[in-house]
Protein backbone atom coordinates (compact mmCIF):
# COMPACT_ATOMS: atom_id res chain seq x y z
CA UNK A 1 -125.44 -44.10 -10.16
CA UNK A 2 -122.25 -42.04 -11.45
CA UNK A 3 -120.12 -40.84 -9.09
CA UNK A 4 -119.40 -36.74 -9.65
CA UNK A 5 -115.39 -36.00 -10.69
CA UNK A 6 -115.84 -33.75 -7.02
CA UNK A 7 -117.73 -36.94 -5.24
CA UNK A 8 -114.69 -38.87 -6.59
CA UNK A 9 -111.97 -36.43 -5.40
CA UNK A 10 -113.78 -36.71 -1.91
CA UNK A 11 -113.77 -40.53 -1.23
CA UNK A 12 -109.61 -40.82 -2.85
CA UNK A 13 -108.78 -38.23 -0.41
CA UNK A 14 -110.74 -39.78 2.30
CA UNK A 15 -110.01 -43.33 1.30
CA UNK A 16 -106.15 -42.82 0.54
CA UNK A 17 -105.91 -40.82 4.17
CA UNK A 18 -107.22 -43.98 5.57
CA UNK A 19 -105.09 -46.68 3.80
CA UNK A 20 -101.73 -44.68 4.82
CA UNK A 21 -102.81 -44.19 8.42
CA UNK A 22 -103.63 -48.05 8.71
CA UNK A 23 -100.72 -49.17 6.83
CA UNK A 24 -98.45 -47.14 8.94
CA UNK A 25 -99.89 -48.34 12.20
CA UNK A 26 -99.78 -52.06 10.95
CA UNK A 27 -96.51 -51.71 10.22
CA UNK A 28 -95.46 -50.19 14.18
CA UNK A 29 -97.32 -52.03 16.01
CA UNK A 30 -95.23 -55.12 14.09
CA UNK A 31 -92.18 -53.36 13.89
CA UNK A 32 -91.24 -51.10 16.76
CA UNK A 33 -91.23 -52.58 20.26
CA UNK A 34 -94.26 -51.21 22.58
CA UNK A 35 -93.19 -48.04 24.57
CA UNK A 36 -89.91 -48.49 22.55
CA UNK A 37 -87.68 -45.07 21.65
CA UNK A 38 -85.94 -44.99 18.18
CA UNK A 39 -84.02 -42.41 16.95
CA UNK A 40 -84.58 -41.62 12.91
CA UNK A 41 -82.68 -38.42 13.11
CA UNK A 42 -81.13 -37.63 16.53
CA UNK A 43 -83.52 -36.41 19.19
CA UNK A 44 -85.25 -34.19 16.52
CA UNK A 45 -87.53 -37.01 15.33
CA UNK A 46 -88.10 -40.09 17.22
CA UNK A 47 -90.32 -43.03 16.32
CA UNK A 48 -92.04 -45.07 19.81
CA UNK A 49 -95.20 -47.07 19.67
CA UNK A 50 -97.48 -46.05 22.04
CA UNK A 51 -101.20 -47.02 22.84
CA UNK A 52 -103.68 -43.86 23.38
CA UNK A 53 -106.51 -44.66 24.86
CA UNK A 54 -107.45 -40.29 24.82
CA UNK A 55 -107.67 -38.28 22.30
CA UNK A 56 -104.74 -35.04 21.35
CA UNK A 57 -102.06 -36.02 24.07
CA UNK A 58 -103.59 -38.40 25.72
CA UNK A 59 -106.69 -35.94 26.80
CA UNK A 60 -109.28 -37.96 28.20
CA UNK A 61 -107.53 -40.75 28.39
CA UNK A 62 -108.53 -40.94 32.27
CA UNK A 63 -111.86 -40.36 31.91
CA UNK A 64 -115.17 -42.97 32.75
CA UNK A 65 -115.59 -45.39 30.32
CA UNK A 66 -118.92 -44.12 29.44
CA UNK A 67 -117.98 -40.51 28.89
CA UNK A 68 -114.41 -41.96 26.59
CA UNK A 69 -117.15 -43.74 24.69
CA UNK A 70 -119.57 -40.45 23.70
CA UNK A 71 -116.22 -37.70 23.71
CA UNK A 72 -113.74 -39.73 22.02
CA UNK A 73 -116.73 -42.02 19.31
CA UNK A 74 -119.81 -41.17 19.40
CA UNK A 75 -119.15 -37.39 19.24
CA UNK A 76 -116.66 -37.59 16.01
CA UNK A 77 -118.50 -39.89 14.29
CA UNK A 78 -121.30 -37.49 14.36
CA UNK A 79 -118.84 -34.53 13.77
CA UNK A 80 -117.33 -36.25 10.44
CA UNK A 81 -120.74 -37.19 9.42
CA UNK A 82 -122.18 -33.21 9.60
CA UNK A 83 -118.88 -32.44 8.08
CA UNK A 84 -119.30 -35.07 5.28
CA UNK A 85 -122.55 -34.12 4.60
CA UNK A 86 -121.17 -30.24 4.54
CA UNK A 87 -118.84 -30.78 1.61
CA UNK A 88 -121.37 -32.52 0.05
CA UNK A 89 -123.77 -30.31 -0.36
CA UNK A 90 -122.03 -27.05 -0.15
CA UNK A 91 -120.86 -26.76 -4.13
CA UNK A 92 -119.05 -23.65 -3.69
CA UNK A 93 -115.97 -24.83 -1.39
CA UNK A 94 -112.56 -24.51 -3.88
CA UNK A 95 -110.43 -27.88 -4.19
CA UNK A 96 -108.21 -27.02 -1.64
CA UNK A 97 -110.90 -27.11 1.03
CA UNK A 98 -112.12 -30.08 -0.47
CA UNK A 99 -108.79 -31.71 0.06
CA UNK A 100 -108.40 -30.07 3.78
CA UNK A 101 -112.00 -31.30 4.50
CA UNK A 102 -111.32 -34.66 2.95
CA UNK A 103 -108.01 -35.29 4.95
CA UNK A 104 -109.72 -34.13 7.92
CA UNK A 105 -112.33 -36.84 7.83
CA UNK A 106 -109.90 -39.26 6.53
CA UNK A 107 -107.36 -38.71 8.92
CA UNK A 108 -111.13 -38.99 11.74
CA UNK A 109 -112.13 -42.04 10.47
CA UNK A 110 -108.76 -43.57 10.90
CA UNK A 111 -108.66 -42.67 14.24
CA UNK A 112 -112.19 -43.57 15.53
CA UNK A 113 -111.57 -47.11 13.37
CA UNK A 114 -108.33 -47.71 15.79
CA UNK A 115 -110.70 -47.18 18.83
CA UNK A 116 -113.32 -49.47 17.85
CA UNK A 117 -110.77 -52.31 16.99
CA UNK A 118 -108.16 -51.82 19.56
CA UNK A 119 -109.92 -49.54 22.16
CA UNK A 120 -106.74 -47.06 21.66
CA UNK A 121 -104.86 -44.81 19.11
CA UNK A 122 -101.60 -46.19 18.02
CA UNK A 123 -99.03 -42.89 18.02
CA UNK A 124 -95.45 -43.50 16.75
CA UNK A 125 -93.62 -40.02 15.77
CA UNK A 126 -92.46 -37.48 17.93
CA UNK A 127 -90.97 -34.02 16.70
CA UNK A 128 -88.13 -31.82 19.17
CA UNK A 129 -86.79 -29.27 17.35
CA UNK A 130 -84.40 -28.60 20.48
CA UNK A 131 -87.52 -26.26 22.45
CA UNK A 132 -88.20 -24.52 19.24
CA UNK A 133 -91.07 -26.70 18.31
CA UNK A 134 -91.87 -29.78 19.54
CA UNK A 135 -94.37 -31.99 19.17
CA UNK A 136 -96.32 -34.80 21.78
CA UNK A 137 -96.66 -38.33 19.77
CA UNK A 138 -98.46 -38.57 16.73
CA UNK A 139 -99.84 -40.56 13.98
CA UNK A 140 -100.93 -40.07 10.26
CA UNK A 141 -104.29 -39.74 11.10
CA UNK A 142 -103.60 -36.61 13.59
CA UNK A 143 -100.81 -35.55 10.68
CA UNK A 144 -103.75 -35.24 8.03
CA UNK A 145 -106.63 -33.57 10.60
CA UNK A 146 -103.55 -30.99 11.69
CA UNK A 147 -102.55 -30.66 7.79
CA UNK A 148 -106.40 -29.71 6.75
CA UNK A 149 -107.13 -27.07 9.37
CA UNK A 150 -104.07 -25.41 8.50
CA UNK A 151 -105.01 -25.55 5.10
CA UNK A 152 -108.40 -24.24 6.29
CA UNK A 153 -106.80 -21.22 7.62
CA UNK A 154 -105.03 -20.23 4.79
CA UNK A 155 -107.86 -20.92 2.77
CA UNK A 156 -110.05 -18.83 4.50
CA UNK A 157 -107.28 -15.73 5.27
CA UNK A 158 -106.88 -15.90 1.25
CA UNK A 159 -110.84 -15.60 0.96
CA UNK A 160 -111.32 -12.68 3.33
CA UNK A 161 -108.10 -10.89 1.28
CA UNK A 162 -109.67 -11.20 -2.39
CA UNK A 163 -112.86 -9.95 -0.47
């Protein structure tokens, strides 16, 4: 069976969104002390190791066991899947939705991975930028799935203007 140049782009994206995630968390969870605080430039950006057992700051996190089981595995996995099987077979999506789709899954894979093997989310990177913005801890894998829906968005504003 040969892989499509588009089925190709797919699985790097997916694949390479992985690898970076689980590099980067192998490399904290040796590296940085457990509930540790380093400074990489100031207060602006931080880098802590921190085990979340929720999902998007810690939501869920004090749920049953049952319910964290079917909201924070069971329900992605089927989520990525239906979106997996959406880029698949909808042949009309532009690369840049490819690529937001792709890191999306990627970036959900990694993720749901880290709760199967260690029952939590490793999160090491923290954003204040003094009030202005700031950010609750974060990994790769919640960098890439925040990175494709804004690409999403702009994808789809730039759609609705050509239309």
């Amino acid at each position: 069976m040969k892989l499509s140049r588009r089925s190709i782009f797919i699985f790097s994206v997916i694949a390479i969104t992985i690898a970076i995630d689980q590099i980067s968390k192998i490399w904290v969870r040796a590296q940085v002390v457990a509930g540790s605080q380093s400074e990489i430039i100031g207060d602006c950006f931080t880098l802590h190791n921190v085990e979340n057992k929720g999902a998007f700051l810690g939501m869920g996190s004090e749920l049953n066991d049952t319910l964290r089981i079917i909201l924070l595995l069971i329900l992605p996995i089927v989520v990525l899947a239906l979106v997996l099987r959406y880029i698949f077979k909808e042949k009309a999506l532009d690369n840049w939705s490819l690529f937001a789709f792709s890191s999306i899954i990627g970036g959900g894979i990694a993720n749901v991975y880290d709760r199967i093997v260690y029952g939590s989310v490793t999160d090491f990177w923290h954003i204040d930028l003094g009030g202005v913005f700031r950010t609750g801890i974060f990994n790769l894998a919640d960098l890439s799935v925040t990175t494709g829906m804004i690409i999403l968005v702009i994808a789809s504003f730039r759609k609705k203007k050509a239309v």
